[in-house]
N, C-alpha and C. Protein backbone atom coordinates (compact mmCIF):
# COMPACT_ATOMS: atom_id res chain seq x y z
N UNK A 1 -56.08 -27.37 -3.95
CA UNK A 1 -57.25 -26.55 -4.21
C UNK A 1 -56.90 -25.07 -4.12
N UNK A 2 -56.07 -24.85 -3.32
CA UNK A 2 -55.61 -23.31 -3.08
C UNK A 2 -54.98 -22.65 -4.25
N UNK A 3 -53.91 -23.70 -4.91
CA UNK A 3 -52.92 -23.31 -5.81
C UNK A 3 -53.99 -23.25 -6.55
N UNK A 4 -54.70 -23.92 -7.14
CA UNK A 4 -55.63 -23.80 -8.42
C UNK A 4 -56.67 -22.71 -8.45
N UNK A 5 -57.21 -22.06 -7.49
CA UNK A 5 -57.83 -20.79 -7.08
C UNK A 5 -56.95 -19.04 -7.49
N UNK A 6 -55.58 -19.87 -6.93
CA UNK A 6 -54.78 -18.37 -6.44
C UNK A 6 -54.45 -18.67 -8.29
N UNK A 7 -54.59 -19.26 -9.16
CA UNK A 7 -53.63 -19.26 -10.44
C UNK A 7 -54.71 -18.84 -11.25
N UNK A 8 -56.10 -18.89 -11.06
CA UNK A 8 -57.13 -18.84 -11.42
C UNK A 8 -57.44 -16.91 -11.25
N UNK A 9 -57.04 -16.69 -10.39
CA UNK A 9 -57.20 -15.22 -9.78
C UNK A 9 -56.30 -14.63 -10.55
N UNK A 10 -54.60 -14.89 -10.42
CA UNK A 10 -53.57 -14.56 -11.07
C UNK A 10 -54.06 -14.10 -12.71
N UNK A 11 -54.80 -15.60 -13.61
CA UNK A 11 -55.36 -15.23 -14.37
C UNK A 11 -56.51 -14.02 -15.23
N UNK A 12 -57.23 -13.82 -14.31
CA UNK A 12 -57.74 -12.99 -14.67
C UNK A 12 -57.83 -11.88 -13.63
N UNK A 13 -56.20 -11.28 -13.32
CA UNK A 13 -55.76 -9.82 -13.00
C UNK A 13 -55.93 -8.94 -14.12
N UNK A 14 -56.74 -8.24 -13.78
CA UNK A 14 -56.67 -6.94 -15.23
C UNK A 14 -55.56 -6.76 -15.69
N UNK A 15 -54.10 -7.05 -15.51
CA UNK A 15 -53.08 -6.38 -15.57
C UNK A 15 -52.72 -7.54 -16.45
N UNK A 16 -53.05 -9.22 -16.10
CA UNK A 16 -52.60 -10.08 -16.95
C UNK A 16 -53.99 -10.53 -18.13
N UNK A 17 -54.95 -10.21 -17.59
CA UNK A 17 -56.24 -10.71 -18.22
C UNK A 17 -56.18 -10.28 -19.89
N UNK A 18 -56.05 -8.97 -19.69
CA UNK A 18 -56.61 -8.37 -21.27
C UNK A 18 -55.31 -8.91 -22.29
N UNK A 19 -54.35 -9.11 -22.03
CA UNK A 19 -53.04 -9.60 -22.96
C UNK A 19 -53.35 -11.00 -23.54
N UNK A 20 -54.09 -12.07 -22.13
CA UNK A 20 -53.97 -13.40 -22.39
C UNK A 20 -55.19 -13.56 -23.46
N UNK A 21 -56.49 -12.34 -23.14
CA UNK A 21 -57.57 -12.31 -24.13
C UNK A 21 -57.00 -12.27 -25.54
N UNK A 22 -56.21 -11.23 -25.54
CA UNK A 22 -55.67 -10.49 -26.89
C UNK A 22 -55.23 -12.00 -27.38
N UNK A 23 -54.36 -12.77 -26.89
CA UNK A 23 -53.43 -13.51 -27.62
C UNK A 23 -54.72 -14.83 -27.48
N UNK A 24 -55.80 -15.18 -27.34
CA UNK A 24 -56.71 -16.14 -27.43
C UNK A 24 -56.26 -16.80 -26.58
N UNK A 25 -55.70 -17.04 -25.37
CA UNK A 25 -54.93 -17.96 -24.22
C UNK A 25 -56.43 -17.85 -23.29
N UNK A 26 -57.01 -16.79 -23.38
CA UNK A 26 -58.24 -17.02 -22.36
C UNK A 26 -60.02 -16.62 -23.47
N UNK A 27 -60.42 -17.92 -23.40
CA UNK A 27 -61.57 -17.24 -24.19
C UNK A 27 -62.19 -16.24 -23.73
N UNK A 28 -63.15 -15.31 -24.66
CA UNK A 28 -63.76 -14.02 -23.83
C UNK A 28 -65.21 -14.85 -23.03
N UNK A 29 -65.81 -15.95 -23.78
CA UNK A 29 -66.68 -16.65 -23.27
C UNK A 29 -66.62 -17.06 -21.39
N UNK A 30 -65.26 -17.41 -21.58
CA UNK A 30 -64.78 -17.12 -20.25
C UNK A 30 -64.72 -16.18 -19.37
N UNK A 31 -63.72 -15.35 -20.04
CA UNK A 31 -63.83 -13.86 -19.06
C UNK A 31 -65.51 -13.39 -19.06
N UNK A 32 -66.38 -13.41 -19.89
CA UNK A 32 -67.74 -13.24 -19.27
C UNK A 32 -68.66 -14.30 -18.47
N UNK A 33 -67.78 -15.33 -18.83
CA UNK A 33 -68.38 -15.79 -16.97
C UNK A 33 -68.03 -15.80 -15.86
N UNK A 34 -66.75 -15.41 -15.75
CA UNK A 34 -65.91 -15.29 -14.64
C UNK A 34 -67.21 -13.65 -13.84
N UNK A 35 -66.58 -12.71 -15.23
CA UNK A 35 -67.67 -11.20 -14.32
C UNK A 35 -68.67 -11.53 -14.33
N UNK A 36 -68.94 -12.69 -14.59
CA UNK A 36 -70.70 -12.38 -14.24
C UNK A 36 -70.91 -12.92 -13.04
N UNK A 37 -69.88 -13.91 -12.06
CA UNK A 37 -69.92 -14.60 -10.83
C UNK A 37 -69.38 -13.27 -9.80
N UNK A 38 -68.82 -12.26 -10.16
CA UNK A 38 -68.34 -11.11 -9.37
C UNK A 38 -69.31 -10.82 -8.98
N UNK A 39 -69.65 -10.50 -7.23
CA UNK A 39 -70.34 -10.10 -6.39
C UNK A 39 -70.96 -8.18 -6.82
N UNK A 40 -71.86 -7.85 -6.93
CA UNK A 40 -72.07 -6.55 -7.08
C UNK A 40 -71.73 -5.62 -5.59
N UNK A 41 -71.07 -4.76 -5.71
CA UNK A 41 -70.69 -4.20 -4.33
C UNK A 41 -70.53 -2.48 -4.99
N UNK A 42 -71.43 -2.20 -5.69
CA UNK A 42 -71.71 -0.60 -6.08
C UNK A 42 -72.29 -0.40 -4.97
N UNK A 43 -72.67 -0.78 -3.60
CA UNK A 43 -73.83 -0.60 -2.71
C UNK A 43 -72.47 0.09 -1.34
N UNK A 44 -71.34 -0.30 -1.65
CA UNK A 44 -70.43 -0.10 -0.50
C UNK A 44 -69.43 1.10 -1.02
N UNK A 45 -69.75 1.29 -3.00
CA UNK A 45 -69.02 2.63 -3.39
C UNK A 45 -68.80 4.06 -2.62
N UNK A 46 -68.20 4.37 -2.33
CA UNK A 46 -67.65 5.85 -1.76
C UNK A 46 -67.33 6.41 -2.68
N UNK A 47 -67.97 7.73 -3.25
CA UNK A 47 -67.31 8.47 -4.24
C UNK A 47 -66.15 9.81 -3.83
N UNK A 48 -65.16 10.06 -4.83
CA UNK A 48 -64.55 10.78 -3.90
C UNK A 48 -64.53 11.89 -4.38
N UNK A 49 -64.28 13.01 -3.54
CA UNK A 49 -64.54 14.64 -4.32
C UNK A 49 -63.23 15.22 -5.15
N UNK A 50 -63.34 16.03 -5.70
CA UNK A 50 -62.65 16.07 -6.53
C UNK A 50 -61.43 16.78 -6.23
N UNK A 51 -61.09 16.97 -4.77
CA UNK A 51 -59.61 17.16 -4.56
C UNK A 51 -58.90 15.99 -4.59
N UNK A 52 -59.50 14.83 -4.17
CA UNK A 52 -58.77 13.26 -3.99
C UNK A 52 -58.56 13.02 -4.88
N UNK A 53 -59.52 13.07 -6.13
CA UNK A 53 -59.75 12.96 -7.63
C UNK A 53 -58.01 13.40 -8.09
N UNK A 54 -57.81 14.53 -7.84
CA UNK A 54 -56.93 15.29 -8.47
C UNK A 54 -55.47 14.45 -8.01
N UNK A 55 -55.70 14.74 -6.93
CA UNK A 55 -54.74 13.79 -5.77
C UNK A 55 -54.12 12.64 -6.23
N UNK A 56 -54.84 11.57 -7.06
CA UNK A 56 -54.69 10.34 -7.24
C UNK A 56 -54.24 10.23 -8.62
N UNK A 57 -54.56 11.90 -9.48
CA UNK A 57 -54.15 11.49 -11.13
C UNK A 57 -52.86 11.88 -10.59
């Protein structure tokens, strides 16, 4: 159950997600149900000022 979770996650890493979309390996039907089960947590956002801003480009 673990392995099938953590490969599931692996899957849709932004970093691997949008490639496997591109090449039809993951339907988008999918990837919009996956974000739509993502917890909303804009409520715990910290915005940061714009020296950090600068900081981080």
């Amino acid at each position: 159950m673990k392995l099938r979770l953590a490969l599931e996650e692996k899957l849709m890493d932004v970093r691997v997600r949008d490639r496997l979309v591109a090449e039809k390996k993951i339907p988008k039907d999918d990837l919009k149900k996956y974000l739509d089960t993502l917890p909303d947590d804009t409520k715990n956002a910290v915005p940061l000022d714009q020296e950090e801003q600068r900081n981080i480009q």
